[in-house]
Protein backbone atom coordinates (compact mmCIF):
# COMPACT_ATOMS: atom_id res chain seq x y z
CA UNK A 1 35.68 44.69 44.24
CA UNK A 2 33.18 47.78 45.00
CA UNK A 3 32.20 45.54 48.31
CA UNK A 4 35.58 45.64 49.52
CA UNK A 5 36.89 49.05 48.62
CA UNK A 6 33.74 50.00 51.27
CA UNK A 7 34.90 48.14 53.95
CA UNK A 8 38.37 49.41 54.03
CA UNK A 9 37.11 52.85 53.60
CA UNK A 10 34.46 52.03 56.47
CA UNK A 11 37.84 50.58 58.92
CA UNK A 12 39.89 53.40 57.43
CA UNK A 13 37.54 56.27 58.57
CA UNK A 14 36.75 54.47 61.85
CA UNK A 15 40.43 53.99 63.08
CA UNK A 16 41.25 57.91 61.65
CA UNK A 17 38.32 58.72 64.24
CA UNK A 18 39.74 56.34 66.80
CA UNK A 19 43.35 58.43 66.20
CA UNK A 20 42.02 61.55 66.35
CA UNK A 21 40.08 61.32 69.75
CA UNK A 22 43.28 59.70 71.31
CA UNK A 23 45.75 62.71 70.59
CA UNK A 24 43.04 65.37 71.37
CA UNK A 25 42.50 63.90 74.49
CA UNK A 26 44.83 62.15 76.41
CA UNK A 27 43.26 62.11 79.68
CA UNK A 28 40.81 59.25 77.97
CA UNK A 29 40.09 56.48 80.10
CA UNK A 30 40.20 52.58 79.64
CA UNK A 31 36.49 52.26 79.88
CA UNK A 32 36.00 54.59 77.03
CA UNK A 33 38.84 53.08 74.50
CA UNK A 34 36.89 49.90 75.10
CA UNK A 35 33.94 51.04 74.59
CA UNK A 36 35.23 52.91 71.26
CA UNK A 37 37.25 49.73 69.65
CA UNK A 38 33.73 47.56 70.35
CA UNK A 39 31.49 49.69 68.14
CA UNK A 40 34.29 49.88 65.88
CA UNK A 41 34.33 45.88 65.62
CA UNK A 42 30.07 46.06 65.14
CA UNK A 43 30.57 47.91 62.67
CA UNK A 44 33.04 45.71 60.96
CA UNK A 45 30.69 42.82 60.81
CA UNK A 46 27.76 44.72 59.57
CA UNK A 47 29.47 45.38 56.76
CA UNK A 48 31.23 42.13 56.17
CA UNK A 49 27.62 40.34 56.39
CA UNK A 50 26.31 43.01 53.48
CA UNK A 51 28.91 42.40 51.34
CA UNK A 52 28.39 38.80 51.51
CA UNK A 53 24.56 38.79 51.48
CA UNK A 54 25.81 40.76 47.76
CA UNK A 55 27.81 38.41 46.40
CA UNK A 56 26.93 36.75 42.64
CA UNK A 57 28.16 33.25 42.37
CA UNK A 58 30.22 32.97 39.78
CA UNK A 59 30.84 29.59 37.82
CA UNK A 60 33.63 27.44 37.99
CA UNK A 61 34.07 26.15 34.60
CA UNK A 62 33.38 28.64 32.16
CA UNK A 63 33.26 27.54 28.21
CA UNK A 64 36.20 28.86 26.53
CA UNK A 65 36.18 29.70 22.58
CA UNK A 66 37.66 26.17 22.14
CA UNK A 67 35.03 24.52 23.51
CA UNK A 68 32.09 26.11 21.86
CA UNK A 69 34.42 25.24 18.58
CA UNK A 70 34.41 21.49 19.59
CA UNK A 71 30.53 21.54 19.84
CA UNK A 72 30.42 23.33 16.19
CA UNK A 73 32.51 20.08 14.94
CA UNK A 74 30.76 17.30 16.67
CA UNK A 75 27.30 18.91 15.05
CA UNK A 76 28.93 18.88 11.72
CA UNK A 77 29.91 15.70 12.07
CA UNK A 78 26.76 14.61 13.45
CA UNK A 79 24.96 15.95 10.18
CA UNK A 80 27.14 14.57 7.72
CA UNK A 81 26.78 10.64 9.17
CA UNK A 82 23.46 11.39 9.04
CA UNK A 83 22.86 12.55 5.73
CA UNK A 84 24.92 10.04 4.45
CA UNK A 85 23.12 7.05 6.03
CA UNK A 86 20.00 8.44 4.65
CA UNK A 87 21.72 8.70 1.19
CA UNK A 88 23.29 4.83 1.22
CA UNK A 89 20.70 3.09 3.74
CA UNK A 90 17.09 4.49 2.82
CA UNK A 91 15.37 3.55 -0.30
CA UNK A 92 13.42 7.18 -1.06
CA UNK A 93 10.66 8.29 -3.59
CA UNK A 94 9.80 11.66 -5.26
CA UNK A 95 6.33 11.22 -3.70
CA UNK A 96 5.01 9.57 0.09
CA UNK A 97 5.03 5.34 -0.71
CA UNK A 98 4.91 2.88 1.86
CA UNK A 99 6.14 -1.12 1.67
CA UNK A 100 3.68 -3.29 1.86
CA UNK A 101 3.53 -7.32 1.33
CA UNK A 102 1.84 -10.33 2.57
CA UNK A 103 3.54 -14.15 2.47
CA UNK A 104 1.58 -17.09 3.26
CA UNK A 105 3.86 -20.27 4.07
CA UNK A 106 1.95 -23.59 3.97
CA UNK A 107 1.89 -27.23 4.96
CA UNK A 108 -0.74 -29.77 3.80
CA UNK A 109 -1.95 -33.62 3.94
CA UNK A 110 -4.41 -35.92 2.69
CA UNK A 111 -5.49 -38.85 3.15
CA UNK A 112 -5.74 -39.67 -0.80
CA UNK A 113 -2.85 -39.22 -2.91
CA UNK A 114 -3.01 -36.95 -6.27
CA UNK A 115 -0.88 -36.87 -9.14
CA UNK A 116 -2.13 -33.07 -9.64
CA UNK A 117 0.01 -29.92 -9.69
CA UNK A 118 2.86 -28.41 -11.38
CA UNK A 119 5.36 -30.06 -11.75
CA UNK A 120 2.81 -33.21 -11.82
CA UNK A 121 4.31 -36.18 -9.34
CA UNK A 122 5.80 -39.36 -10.81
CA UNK A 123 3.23 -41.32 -8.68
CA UNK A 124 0.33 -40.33 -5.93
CA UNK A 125 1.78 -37.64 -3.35
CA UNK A 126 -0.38 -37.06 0.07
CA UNK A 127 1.88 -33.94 1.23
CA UNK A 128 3.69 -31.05 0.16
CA UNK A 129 4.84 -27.92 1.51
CA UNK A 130 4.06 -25.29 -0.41
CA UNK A 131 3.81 -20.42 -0.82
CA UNK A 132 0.61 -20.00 -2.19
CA UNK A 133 0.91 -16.36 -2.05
CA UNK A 134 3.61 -13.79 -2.19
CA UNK A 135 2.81 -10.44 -2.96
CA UNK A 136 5.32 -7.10 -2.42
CA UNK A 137 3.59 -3.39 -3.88
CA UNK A 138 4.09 0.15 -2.96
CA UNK A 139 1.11 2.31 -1.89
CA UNK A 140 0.98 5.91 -1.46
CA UNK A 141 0.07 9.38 -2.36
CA UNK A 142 0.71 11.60 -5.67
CA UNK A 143 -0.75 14.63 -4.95
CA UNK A 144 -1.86 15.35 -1.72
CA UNK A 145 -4.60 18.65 -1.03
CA UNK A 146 -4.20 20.04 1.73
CA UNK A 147 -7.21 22.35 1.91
CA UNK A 148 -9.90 20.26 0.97
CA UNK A 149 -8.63 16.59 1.10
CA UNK A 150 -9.37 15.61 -2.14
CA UNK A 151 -6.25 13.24 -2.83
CA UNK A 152 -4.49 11.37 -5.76
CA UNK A 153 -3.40 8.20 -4.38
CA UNK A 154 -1.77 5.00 -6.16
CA UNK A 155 -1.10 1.54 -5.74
CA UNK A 156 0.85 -1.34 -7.48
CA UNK A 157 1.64 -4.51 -6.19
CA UNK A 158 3.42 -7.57 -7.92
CA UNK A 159 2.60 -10.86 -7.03
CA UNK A 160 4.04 -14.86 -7.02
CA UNK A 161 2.31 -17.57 -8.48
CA UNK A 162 2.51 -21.26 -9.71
CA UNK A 163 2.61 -21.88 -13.17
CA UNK A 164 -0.43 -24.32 -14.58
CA UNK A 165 1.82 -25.06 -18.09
CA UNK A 166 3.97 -28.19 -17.76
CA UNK A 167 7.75 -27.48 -16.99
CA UNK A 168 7.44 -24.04 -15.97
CA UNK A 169 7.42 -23.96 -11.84
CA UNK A 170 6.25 -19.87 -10.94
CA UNK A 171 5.89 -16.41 -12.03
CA UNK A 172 5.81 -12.97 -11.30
CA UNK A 173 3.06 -11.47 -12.37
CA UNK A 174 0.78 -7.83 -12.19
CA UNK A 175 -1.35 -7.85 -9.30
CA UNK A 176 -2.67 -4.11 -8.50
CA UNK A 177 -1.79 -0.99 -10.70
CA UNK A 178 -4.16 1.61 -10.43
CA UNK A 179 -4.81 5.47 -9.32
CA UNK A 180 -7.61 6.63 -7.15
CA UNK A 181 -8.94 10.24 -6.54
CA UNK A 182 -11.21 10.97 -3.84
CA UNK A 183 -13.85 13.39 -4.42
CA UNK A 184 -14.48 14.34 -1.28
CA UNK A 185 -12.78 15.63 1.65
CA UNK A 186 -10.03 13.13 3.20
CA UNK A 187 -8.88 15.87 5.88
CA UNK A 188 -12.17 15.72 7.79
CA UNK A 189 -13.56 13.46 10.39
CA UNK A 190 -15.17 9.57 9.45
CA UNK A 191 -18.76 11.55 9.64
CA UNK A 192 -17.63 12.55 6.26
CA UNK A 193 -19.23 10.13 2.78
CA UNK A 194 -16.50 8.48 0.96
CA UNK A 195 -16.57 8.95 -2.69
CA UNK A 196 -13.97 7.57 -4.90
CA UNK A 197 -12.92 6.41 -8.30
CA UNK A 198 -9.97 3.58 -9.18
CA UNK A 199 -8.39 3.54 -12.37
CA UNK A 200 -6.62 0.49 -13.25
CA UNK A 201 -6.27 -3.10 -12.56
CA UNK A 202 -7.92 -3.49 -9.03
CA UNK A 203 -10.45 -6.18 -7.08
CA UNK A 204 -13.74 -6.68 -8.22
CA UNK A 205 -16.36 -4.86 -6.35
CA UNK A 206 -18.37 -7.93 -5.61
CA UNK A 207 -19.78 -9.77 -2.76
CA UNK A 208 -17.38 -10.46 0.11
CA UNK A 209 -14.81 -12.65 0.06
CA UNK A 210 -13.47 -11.51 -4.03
CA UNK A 211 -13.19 -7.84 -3.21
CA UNK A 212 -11.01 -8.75 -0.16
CA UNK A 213 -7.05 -8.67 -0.16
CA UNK A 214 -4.80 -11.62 0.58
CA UNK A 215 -4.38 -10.60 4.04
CA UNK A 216 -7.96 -10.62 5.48
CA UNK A 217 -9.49 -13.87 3.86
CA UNK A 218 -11.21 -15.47 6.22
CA UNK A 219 -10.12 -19.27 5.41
CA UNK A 220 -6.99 -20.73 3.61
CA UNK A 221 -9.07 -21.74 0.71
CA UNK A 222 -11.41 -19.64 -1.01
CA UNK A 223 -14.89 -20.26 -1.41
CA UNK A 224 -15.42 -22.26 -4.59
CA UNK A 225 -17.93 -20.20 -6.50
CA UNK A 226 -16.13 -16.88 -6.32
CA UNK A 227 -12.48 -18.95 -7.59
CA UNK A 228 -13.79 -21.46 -9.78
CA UNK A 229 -16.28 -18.24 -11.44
CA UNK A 230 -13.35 -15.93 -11.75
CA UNK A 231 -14.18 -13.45 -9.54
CA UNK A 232 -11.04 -13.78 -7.74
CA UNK A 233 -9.01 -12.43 -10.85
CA UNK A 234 -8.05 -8.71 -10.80
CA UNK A 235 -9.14 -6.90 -13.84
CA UNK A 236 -8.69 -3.49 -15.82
CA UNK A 237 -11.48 -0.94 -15.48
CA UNK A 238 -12.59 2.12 -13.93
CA UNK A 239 -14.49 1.72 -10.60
CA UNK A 240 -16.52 4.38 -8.63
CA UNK A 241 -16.85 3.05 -5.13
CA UNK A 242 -18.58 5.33 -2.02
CA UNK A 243 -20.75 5.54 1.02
CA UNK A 244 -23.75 7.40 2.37
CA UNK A 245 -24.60 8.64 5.61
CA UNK A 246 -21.64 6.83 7.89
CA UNK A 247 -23.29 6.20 11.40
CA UNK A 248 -20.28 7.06 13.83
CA UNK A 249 -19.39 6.57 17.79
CA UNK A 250 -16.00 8.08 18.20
CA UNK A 251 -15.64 6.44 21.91
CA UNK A 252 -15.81 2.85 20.41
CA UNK A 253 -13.51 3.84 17.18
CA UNK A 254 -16.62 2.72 14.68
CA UNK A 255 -17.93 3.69 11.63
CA UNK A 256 -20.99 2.36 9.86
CA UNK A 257 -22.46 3.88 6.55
CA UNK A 258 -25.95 3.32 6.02
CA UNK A 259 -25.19 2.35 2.62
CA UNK A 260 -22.25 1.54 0.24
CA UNK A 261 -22.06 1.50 -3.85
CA UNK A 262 -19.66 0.62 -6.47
CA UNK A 263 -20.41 0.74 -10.34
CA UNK A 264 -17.67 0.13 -13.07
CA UNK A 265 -16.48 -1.23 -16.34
CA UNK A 266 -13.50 -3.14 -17.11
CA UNK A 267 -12.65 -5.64 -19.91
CA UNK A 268 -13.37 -9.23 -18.67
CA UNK A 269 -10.55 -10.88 -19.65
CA UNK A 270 -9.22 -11.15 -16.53
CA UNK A 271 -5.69 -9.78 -15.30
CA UNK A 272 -2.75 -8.80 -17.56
CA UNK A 273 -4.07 -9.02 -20.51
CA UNK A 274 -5.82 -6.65 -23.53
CA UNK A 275 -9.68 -7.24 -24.06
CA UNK A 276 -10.11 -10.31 -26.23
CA UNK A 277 -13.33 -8.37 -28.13
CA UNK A 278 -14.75 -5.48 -28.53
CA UNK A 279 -17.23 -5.60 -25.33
CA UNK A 280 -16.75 -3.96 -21.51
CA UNK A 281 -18.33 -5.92 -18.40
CA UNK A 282 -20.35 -4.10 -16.69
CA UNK A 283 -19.87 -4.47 -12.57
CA UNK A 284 -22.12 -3.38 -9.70
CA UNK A 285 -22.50 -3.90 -5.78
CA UNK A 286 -24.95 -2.28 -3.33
CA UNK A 287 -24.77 -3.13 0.33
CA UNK A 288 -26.99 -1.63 3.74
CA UNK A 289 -26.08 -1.82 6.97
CA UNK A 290 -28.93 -1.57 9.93
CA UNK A 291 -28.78 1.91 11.61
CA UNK A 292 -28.29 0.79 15.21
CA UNK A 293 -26.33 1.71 18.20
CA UNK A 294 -23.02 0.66 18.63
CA UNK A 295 -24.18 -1.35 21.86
CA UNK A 296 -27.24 -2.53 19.75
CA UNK A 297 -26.60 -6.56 19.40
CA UNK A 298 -27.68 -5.76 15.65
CA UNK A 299 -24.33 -4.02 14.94
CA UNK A 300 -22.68 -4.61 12.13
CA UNK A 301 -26.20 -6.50 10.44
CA UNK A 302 -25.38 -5.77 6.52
CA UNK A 303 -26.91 -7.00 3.40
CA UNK A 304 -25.38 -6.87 -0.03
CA UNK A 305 -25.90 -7.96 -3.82
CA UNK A 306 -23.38 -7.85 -6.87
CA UNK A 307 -23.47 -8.73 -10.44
CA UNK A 308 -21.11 -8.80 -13.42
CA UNK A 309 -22.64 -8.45 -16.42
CA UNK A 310 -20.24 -9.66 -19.52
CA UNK A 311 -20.13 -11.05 -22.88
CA UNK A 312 -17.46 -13.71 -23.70
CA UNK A 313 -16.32 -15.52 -27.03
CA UNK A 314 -17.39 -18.87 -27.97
CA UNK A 315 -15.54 -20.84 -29.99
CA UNK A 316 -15.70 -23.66 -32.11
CA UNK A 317 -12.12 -25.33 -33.21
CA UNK A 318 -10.64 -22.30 -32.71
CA UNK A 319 -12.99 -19.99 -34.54
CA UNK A 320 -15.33 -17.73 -32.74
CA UNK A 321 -18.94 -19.03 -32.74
CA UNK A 322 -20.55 -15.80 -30.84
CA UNK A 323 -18.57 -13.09 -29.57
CA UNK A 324 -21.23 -11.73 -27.84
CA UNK A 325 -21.61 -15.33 -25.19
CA UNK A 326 -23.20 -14.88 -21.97
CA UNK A 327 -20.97 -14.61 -18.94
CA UNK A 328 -22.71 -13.12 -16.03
CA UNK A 329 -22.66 -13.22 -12.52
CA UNK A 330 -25.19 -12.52 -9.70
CA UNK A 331 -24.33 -12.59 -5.91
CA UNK A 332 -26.51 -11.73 -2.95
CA UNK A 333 -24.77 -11.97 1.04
CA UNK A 334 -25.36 -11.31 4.66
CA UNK A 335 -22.57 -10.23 6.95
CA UNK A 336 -22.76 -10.30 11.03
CA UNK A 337 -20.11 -9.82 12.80
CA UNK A 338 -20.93 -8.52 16.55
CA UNK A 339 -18.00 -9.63 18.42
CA UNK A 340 -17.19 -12.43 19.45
CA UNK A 341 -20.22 -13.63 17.11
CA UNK A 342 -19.80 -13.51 13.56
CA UNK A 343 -22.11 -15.12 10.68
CA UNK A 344 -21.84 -14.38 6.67
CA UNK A 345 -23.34 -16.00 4.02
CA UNK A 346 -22.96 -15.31 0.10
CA UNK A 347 -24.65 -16.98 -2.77
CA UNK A 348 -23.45 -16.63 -6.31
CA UNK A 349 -24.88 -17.53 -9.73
CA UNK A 350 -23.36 -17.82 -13.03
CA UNK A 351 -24.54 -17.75 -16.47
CA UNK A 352 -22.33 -18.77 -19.45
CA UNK A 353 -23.06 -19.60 -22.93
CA UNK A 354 -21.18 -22.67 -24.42
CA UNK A 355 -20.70 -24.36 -27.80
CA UNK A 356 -22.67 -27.50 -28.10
CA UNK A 357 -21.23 -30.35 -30.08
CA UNK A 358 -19.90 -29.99 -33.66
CA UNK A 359 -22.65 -26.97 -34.67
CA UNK A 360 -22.36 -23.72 -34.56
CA UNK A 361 -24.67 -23.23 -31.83
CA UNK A 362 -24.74 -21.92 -28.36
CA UNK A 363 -26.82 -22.96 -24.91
CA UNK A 364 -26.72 -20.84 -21.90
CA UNK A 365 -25.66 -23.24 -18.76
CA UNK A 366 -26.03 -21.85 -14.47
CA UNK A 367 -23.91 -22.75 -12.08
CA UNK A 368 -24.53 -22.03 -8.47
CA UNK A 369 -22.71 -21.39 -4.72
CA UNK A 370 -23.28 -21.36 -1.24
CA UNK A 371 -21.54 -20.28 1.46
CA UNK A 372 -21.74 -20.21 5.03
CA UNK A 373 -19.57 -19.57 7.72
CA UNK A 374 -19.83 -19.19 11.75
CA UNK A 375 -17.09 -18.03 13.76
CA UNK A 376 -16.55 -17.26 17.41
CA UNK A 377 -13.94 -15.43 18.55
CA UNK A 378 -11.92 -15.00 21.81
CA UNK A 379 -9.87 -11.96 22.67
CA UNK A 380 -9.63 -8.60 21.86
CA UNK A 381 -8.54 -8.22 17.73
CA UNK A 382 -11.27 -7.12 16.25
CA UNK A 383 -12.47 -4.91 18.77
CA UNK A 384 -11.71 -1.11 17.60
CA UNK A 385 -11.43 0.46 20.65
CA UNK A 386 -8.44 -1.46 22.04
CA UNK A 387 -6.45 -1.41 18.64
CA UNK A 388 -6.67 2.14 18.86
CA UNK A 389 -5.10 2.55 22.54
CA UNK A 390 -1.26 3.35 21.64
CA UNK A 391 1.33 0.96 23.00
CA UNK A 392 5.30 0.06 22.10
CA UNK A 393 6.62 -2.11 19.51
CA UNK A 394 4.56 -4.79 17.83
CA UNK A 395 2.12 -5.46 20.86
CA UNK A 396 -1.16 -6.24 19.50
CA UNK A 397 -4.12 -7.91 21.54
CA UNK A 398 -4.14 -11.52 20.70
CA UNK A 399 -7.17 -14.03 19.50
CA UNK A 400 -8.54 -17.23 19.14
CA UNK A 401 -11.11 -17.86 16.59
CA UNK A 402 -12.85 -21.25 15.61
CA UNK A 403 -14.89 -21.17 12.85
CA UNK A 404 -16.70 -23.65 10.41
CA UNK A 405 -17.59 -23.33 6.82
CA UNK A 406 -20.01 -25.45 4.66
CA UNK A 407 -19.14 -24.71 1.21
CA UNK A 408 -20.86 -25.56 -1.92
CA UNK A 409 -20.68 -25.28 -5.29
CA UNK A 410 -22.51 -26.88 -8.58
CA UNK A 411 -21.36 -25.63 -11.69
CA UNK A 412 -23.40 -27.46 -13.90
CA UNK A 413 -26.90 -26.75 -12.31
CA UNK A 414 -28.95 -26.34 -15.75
CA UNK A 415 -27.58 -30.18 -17.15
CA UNK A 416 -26.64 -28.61 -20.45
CA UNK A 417 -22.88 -29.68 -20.51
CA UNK A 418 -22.96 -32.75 -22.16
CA UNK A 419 -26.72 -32.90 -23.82
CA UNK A 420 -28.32 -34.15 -20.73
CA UNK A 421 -26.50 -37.56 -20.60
CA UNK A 422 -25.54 -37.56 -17.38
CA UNK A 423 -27.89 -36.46 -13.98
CA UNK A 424 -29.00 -33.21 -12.05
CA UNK A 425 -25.63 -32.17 -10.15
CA UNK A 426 -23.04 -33.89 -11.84
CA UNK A 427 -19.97 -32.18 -10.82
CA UNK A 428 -21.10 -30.84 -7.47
CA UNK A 429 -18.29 -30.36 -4.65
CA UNK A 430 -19.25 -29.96 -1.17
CA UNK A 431 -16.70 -28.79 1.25
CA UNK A 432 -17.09 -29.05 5.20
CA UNK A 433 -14.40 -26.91 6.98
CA UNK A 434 -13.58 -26.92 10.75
CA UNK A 435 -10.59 -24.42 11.75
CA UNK A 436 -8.91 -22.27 14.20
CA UNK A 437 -7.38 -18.77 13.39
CA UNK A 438 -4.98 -17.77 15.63
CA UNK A 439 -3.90 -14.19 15.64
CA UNK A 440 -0.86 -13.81 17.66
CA UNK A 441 0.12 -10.11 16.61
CA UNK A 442 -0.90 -7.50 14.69
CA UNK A 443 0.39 -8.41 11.27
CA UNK A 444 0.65 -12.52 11.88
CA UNK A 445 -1.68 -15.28 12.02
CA UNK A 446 -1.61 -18.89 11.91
CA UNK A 447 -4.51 -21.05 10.22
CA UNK A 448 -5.31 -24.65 10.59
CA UNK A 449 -8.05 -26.22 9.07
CA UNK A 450 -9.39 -29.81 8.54
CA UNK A 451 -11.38 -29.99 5.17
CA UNK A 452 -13.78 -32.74 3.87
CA UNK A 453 -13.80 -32.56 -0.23
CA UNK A 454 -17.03 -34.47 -1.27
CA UNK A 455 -17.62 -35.21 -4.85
CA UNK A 456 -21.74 -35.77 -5.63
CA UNK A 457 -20.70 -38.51 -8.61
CA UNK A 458 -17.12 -40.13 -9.18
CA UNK A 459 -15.91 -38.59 -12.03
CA UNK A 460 -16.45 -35.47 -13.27
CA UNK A 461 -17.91 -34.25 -16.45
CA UNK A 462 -14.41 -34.99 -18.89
CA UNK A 463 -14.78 -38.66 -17.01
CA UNK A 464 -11.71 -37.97 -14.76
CA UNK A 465 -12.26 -39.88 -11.62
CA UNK A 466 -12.42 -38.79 -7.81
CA UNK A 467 -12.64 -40.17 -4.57
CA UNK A 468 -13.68 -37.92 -1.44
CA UNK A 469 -10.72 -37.08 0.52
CA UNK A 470 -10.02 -35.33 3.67
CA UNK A 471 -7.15 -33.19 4.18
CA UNK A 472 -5.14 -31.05 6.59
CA UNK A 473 -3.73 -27.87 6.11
CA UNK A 474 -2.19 -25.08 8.41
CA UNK A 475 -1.01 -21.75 6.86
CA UNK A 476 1.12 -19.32 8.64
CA UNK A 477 0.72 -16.17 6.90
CA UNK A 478 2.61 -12.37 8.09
CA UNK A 479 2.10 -9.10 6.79
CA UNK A 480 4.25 -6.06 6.30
């Protein structure tokens, strides 16, 4: 408006100019009327072109006060659908828990029928489809420092299993349930010692394959010595676990302490249940790990021995001979694993003290395992660095691993079970494993395996008798 209001002053003055020289001089020629009404017309333009060159652009569609109250509404509503999903759709906790689980799904054949298992078969059975494992828990943190790191976290996890007692087919039964404060700092880097305790039923600090979860065992069986010597059964204690002077290369995502410790007590009675007497087993591990370059091929060379040092009731028709009966265990193990080669071994001795005959007295008898398993991998899983690299969904880097394991176990290596009647070895099971791993994603693998089951005498030391067998198995097994 100011823009225009100059230009019709700027015509208005030029033509009263224009006016004014025509009446005061009428003897004005042509030439100079032209001449006039041209620099009139310049002038004109120049001013049209600066009020133009002035100009604000002005939107078309400007928001009116209805609009902006449509917004307000849609927000509102927004907020409310989301709340209330939240409210009806999302299971929430006072504290920070995640979901976890791990289901294992298996199929199995032999080539000699059994009339074993629960419910026992009418007559021999050579296959079955069977869940070994289902276990669901909640994980997470109760009180959470945010200075110096030093963290309450918790765990409890419920698990399925078969029932051994005729006519009953499963369970659900207490797997984890226990707290754990760190003592020092979780808020710093992995250069940082780890130094914990774990209060509560929990895995037993020894050797390798007992104090791993369901998830990251190796094989679908487990080694004999460690099952068949209980040191697969979750107990109640308190456990101090740490780690000194962690070797770390940030660009390869790896962490190595030089050494690693865990000492505790808990009852020996195994899982869910009171102590049975008035003793504590007494558990320890120590493990070392060479101080080498990542690129070193001696990576990852560690060393380890356990024990598990209890006392156990004897009994005599039903009456306690010695409350205070031997049951210990000793372990010693070597782990390699430099990808794509991998070696570990574990031996593991037990002691237990037994009732002998219709007396009142007690003999001590060993048992011994052996281990060994080599593996080969091919792809990427277990390699650190590429886990680490971010990418969408569920991609994970796939693998292949073949492995074998020779696994042995005699439980009655001291020849004490039955007053020396029968041989040296009596009862000894050797099992020859050849199988493939597949890991197809980052919580899923598949597992086949081909096992030989070979029996040193025919029947065992209760005179039930055995043949050697060979079975197969494949176990698909998925984490959440």
């Amino acid at each position: 408006m100011k823009h225009n209001y100059k230009l019709a002053k700027a015509v208005t003055g030029a033509l009263l100019v224009l006016s004014a020289g025509a009446s005061s001089a009428f003897a004005a020629t042509n030439e100079e009327l032209e001449k006039q009404l041209e620099a009139l017309q310049k002038t004109v333009e120049s001013l049209k072109q600066q009020v133009q060159s002035q100009k604000v652009a002005v939107p078309e569609n400007i928001a009116t006060q209805d609009d902006v109250e449509g917004v307000r509404a849609d927000l509102e509503n927004y907020k409310y659908d989301e709340s209330r999903l939240r409210e009806r759709s999302t299971i929430k906790s006072t504290r920070d828990s995640t979901l976890f689980g791990v289901v294992q799904v298996r199929a199995q054949a032999q080539n000699e029928g059994t009339t074993a298992g629960n419910p026992a078969p009418t007559s021999n059975r050579s296959s079955t489809f069977d869940v070994p494992t289902a276990l669901l828990g909640v994980r997470g943190n109760l009180y959470r420092d945010y200075v110096d790191g030093k963290n309450l976290d918790y765990q409890f996890s419920f698990t399925y299993s078969k029932r051994a007692t005729a006519g009953a087919t499963s369970d659900l039964n207490l797997a984890d349930a226990f707290l754990r404060y760190n003592f020092t700092s979780t808020n710093g880097g992995p250069e940082i010692p780890r130094f914990n305790v774990t209060f509560g039923q929990q895995l037993l600090p020894f050797g390798q394959e007992a104090q791993s979860p369901e998830d990251l065992r190796p094989t679908i069986n487990v080694s004999q010595a460690s099952g068949r010597l209980g040191l697969f059964t979750r107990q109640v204690g308190a456990v101090i676990r740490g780690d000194v002077a962690p070797f770390v290369d940030y660009g390869a995502n790896y962490r190595a302490p030089l050494a690693e410790y865990a000492l505790g007590v808990v009852n020996g009675n195994v899982s869910n249940k009171v102590d049975d007497n008035n003793n504590k087993a007494i558990i320890g591990r120590a493990a070392f790990t060479l101080p080498v370059a990542y690129n070193s091929w001696l990576r990852e060379l560690k060393a380890g021995a356990s024990f598990y040092k209890g006392d156990k009731n004897v009994q005599l028709a039903g009456t306690n001979v010695d409350s205070h009966g031997k049951n210990d265990r000793y372990g010693f193990d070597i782990y390699y694993n430099h990808a794509p080669y991998g070696v570990t071994y574990e031996y593991i001795q037990g002691r237990d003290d037994f009732q002998v005959g219709a007396t009142n007295t007690t003999k001590e008898a060993k048992s011994k395992g052996h281990t060994l398993t080599l593996f080969y991998t091919f792809g990427d899983q277990f390699y650190n660095s590429i886990k680490s690299v971010a990418k969408f969904d569920d991609w994970h880097p796939q693998s292949i691993q073949p492995f074998y394991r020779y696994d042995y176990f005699n439980p009655n290596d001291s020849n004490v079970t039955l007053g020396g009647s029968r041989g040296k070895g009596d009862d000894t099971v050797t099992v020859n494993t050849l199988g493939v791993n597949w890991f197809f994603a980052q919580t899923t693998k598949l597992q086949v395996g081909i096992n030989h089951w070979n029996y040193e005498t025919e029947k065992t030391l209760t005179g039930a008798k055995r043949k050697d067998f060979t079975e197969l198995q494949a176990q698909f097994q998925y984490t959440f």
